[in-house]
N, C-alpha and C. Protein backbone atom coordinates (compact mmCIF):
# COMPACT_ATOMS: atom_id res chain seq x y z
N UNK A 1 7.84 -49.57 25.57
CA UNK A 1 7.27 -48.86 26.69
C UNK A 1 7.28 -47.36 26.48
N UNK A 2 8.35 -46.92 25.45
CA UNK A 2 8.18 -45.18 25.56
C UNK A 2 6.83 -44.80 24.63
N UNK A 3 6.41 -46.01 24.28
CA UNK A 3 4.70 -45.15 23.32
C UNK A 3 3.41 -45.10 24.65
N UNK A 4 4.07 -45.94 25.58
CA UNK A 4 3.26 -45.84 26.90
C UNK A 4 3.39 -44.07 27.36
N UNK A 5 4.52 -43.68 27.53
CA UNK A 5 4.85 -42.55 27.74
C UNK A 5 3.81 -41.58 26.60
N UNK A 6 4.13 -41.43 26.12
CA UNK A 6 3.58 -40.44 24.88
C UNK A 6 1.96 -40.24 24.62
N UNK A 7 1.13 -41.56 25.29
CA UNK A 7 0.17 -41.66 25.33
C UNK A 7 -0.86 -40.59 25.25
N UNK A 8 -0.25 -39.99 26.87
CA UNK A 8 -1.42 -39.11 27.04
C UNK A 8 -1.01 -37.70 27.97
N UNK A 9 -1.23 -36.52 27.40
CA UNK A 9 -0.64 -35.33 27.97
C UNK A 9 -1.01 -35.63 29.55
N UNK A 10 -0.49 -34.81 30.21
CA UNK A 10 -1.30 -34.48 32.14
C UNK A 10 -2.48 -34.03 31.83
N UNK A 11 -3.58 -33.25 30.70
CA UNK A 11 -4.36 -33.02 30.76
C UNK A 11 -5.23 -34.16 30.10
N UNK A 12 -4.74 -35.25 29.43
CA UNK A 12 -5.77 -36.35 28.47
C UNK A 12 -5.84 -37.36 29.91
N UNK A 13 -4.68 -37.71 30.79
CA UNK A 13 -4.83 -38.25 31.92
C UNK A 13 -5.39 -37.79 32.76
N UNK A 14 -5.46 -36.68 33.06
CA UNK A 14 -6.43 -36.73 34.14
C UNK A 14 -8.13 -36.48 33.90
N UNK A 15 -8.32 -36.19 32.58
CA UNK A 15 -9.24 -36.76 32.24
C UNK A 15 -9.37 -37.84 32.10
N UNK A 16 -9.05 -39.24 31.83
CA UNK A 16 -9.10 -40.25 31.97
C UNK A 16 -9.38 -40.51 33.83
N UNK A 17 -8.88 -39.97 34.45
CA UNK A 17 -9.16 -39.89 35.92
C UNK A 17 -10.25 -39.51 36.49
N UNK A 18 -11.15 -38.09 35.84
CA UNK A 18 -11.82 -38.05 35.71
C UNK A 18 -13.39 -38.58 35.53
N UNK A 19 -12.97 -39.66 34.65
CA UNK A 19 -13.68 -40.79 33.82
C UNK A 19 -14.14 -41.69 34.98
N UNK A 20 -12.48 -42.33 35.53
CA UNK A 20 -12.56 -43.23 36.29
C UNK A 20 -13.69 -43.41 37.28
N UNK A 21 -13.20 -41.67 37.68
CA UNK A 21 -14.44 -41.17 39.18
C UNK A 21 -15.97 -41.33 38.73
N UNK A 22 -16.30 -40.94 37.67
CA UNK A 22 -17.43 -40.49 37.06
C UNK A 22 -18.12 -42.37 37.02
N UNK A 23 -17.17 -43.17 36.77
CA UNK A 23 -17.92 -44.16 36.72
C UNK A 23 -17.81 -45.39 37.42
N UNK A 24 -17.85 -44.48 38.55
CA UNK A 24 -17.99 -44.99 40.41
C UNK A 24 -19.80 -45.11 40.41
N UNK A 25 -20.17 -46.37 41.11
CA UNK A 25 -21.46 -46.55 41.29
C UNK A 25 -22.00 -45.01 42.27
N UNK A 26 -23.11 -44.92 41.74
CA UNK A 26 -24.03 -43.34 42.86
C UNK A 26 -23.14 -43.87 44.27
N UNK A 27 -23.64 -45.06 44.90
CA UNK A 27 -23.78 -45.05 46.17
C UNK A 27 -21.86 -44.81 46.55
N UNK A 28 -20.97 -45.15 45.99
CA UNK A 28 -19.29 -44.77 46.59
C UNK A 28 -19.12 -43.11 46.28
N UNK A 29 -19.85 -42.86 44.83
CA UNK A 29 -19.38 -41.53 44.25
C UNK A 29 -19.90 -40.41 45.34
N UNK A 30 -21.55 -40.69 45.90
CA UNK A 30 -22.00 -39.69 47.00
C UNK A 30 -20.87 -39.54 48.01
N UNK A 31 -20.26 -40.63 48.28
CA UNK A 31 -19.39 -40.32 49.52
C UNK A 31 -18.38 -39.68 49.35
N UNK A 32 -17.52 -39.67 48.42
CA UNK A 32 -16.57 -39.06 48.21
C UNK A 32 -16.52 -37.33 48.47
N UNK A 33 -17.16 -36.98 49.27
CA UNK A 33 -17.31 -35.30 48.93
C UNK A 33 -16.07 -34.80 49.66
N UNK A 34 -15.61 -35.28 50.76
CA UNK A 34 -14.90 -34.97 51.35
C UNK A 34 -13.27 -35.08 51.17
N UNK A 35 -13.11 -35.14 49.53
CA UNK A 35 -12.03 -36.20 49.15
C UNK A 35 -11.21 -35.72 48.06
N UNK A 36 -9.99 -35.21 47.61
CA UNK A 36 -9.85 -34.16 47.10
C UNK A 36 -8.83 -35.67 45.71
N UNK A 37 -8.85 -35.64 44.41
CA UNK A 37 -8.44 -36.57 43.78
C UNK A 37 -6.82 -36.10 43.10
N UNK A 38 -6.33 -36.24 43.10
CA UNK A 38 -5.29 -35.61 42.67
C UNK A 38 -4.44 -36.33 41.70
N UNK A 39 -3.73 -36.03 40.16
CA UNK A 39 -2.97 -36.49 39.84
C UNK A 39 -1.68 -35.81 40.00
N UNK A 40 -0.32 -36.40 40.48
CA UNK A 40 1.06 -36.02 40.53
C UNK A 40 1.96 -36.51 39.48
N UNK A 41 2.95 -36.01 38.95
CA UNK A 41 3.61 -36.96 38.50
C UNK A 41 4.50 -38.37 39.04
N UNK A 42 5.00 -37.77 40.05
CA UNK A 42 5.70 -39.34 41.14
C UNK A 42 4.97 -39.12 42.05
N UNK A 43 5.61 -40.03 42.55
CA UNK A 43 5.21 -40.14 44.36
C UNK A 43 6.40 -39.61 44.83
N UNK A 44 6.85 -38.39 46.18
CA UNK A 44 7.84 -37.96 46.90
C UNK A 44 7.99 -39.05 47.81
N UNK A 45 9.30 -38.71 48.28
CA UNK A 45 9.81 -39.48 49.47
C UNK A 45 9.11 -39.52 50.65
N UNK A 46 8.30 -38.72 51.02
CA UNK A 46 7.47 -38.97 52.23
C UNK A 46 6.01 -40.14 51.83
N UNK A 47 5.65 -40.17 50.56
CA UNK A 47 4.77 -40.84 50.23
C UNK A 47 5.00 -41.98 50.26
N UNK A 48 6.20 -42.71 49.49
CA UNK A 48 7.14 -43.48 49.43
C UNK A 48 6.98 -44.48 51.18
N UNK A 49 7.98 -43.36 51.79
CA UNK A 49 8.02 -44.12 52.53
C UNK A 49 6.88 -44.49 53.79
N UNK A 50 5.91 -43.67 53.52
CA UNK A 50 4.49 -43.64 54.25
C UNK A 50 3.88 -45.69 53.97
N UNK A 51 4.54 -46.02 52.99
CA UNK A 51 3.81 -46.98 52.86
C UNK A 51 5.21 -48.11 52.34
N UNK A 52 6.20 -47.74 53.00
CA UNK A 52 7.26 -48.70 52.68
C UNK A 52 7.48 -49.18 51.14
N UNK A 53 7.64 -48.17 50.19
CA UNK A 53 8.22 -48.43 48.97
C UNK A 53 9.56 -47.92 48.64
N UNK A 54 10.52 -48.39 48.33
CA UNK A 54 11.56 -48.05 48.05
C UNK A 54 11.77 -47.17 46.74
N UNK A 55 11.13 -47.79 45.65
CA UNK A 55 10.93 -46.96 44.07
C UNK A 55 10.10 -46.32 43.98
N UNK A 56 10.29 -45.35 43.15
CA UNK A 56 8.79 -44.46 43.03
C UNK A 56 8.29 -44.87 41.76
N UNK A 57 8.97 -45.89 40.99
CA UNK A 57 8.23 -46.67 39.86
C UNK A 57 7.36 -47.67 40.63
N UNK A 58 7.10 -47.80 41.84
CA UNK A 58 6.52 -49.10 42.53
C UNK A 58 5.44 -48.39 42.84
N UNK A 59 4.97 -47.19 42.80
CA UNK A 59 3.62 -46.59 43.85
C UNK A 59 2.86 -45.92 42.48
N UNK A 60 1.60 -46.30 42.37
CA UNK A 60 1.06 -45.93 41.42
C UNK A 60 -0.33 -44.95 41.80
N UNK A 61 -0.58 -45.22 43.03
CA UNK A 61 -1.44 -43.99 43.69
C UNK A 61 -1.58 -44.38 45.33
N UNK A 62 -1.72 -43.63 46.22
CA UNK A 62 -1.94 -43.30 47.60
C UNK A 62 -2.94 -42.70 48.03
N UNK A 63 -3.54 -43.53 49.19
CA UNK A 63 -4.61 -42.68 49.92
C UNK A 63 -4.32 -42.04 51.26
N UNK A 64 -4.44 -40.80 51.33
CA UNK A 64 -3.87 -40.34 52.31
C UNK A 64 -5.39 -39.57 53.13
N UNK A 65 -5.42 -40.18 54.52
CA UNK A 65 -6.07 -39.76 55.07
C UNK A 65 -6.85 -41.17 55.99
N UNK A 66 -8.14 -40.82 56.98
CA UNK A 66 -8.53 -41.25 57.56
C UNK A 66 -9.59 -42.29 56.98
N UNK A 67 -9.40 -43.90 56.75
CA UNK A 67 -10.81 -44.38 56.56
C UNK A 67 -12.06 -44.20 57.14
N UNK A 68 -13.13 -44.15 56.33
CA UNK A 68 -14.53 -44.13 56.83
C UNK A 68 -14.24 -45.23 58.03
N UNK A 69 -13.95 -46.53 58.50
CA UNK A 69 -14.04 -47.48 59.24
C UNK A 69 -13.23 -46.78 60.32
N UNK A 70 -12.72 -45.72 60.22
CA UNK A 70 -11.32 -45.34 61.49
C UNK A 70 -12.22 -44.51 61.92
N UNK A 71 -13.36 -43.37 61.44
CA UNK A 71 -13.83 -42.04 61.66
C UNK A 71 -14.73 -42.24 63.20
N UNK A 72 -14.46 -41.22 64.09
CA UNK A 72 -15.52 -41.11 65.38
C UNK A 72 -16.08 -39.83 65.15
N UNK A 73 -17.35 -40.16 65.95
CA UNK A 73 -17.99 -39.42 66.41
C UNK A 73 -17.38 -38.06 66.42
N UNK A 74 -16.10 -37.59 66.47
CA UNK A 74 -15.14 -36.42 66.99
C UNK A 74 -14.47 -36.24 65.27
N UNK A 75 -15.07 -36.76 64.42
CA UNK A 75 -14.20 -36.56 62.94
C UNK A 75 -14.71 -35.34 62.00
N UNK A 76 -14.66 -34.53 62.40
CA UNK A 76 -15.60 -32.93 61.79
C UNK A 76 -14.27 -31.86 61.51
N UNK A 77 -14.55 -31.00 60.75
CA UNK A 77 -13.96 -29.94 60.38
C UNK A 77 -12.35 -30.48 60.12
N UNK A 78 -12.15 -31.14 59.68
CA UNK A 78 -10.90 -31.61 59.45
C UNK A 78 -10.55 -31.62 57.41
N UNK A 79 -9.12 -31.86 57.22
CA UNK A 79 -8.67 -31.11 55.71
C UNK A 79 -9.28 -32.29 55.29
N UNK A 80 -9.87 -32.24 53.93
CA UNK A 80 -9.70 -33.70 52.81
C UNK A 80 -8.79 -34.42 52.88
N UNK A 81 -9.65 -35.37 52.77
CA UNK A 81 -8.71 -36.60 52.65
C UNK A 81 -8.24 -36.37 51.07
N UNK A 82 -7.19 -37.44 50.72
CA UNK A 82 -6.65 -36.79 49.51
C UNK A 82 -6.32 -38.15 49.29
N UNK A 83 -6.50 -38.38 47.66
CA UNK A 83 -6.24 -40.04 46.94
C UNK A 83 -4.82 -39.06 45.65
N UNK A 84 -4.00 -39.49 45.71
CA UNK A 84 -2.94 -39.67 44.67
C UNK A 84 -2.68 -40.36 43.35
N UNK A 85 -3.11 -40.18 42.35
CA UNK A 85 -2.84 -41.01 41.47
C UNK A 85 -1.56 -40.58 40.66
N UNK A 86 -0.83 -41.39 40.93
CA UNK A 86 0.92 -40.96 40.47
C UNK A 86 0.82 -41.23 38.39
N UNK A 87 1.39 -40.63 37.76
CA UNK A 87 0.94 -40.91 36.56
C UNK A 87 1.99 -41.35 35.53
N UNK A 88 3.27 -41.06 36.04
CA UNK A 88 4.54 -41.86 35.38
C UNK A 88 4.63 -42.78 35.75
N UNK A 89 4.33 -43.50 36.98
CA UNK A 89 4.28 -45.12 37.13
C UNK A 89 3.72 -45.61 36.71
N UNK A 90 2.57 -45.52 36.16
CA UNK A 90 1.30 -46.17 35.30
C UNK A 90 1.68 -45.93 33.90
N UNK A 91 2.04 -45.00 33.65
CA UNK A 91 2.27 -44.36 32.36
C UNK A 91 3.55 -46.04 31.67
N UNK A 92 4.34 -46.07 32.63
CA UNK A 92 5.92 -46.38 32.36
C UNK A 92 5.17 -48.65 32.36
N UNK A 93 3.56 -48.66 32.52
CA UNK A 93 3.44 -50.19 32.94
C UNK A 93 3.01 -50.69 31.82
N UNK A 94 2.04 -49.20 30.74
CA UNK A 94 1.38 -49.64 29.57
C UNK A 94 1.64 -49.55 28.56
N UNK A 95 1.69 -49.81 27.63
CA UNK A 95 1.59 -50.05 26.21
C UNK A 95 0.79 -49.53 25.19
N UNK A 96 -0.56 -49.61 25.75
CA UNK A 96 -1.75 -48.77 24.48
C UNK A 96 -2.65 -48.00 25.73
N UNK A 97 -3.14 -47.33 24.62
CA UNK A 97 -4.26 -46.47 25.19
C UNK A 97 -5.24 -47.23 26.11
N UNK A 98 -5.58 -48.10 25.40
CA UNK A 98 -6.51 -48.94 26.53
C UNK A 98 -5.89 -49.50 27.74
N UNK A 99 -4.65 -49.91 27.72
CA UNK A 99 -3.97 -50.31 28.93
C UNK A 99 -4.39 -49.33 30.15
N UNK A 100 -4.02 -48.06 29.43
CA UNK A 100 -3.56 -46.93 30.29
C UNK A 100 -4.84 -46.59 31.33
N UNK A 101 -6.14 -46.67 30.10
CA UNK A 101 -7.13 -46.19 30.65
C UNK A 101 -7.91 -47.62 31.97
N UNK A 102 -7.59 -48.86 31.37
CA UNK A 102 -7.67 -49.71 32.51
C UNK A 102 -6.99 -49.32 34.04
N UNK A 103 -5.49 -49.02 33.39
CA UNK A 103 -4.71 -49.18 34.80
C UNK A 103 -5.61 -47.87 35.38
N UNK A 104 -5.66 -46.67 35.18
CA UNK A 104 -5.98 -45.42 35.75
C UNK A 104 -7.47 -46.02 36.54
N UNK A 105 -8.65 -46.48 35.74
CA UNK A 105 -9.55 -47.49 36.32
C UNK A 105 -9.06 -48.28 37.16
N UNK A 106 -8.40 -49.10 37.62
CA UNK A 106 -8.24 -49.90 38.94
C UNK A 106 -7.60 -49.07 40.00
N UNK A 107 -6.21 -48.17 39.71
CA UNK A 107 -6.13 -47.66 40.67
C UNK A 107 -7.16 -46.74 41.17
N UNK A 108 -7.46 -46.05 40.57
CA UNK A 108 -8.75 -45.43 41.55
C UNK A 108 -9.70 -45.79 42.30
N UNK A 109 -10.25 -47.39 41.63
CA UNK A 109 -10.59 -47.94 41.99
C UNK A 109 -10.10 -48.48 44.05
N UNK A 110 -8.99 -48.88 43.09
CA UNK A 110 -7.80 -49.24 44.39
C UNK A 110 -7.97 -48.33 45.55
N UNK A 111 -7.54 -47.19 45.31
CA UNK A 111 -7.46 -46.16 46.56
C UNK A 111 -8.49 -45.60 47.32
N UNK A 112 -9.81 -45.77 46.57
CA UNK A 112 -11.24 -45.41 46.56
C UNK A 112 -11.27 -46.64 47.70
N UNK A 113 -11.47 -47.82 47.53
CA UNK A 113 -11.12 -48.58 48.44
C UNK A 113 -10.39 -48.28 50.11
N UNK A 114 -9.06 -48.12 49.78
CA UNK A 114 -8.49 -47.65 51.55
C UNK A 114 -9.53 -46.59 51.56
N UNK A 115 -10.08 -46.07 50.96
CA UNK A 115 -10.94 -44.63 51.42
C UNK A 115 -12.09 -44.93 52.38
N UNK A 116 -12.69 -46.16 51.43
CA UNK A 116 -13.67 -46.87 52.76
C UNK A 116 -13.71 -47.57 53.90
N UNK A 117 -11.83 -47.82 53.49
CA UNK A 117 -11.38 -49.09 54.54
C UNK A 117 -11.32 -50.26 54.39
N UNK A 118 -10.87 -50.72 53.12
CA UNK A 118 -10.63 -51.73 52.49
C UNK A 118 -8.96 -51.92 52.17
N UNK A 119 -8.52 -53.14 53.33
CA UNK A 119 -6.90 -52.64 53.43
C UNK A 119 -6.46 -53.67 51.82
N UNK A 120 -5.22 -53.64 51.47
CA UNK A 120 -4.64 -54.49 50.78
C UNK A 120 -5.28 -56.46 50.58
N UNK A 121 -5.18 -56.59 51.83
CA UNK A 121 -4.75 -58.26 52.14
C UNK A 121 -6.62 -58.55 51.97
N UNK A 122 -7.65 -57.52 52.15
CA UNK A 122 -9.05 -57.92 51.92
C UNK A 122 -9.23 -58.04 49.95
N UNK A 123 -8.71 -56.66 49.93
CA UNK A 123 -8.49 -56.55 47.89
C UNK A 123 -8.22 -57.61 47.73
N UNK A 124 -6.94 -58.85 48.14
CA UNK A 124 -6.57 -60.14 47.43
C UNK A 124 -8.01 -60.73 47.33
N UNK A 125 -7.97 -60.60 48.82
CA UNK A 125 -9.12 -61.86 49.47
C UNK A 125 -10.01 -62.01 48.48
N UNK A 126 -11.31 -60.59 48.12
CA UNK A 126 -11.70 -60.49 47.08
C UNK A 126 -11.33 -61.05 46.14
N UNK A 127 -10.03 -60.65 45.24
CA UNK A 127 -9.92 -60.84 43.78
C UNK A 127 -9.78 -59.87 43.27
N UNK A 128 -9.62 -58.42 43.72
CA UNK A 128 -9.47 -57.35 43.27
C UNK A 128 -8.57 -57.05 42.57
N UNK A 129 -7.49 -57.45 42.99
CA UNK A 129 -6.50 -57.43 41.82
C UNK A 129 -5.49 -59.24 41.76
């Protein structure tokens, strides 16, 4: 697992993040304007416990903010929403380069998701993960 580590600087990852976004269909990628992508290295304790995780090896990215399905009429001038992609938890799951660049692909995937309002228990339903 430490060649998982070594993989890829904060700057080869978040290009790989980058990537991820870039190859979001037109119709999710238009929406996103309002949406700020961020890679961290962990997740903090408020993130953590925002979503009931105990480890911060357990949270591999967070969406923080309001779903499109939650938004009224009254949802204007307000901060970005903000997606987290944590990068030592992912980092610490893979093995090769390609792993890495998969996992970074689903989670974004993943969080891009709560973004529209797509909770957890629908992702199973799907098959998403």
């Amino acid at each position: 697992m430490d060649d998982g580590k070594q993989i890829h600087t904060p700057e080869q990852f978040e290009e790989l993040v980058a990537q991820a976004i870039e190859a979001l269909p037109d119709l999710f990628f238009e929406k996103l304007e309002n949406v700020a992508i961020v890679v961290e290295e962990w997740p903090d304790s408020n993130a953590l416990w925002s979503v009931g995780v105990q480890r911060r090896t357990d949270l591999l990215g967070l969406y923080h903010g309001i779903p499109h399905t939650g938004r009224t009429s009254g949802y204007n001038l307000v901060m970005p929403d903000k997606i987290s992609i944590y990068r030592q938890p992912i980092l610490m799951r893979c093995h090769t380069e390609d792993d890495v660049r998969q996992m970074v692909g689903r989670v974004v995937r993943h969080e891009i998701a709560h973004h529209f309002g797509i909770d957890d228990d629908r992702l199973l339903e799907i098959g998403a993960y």
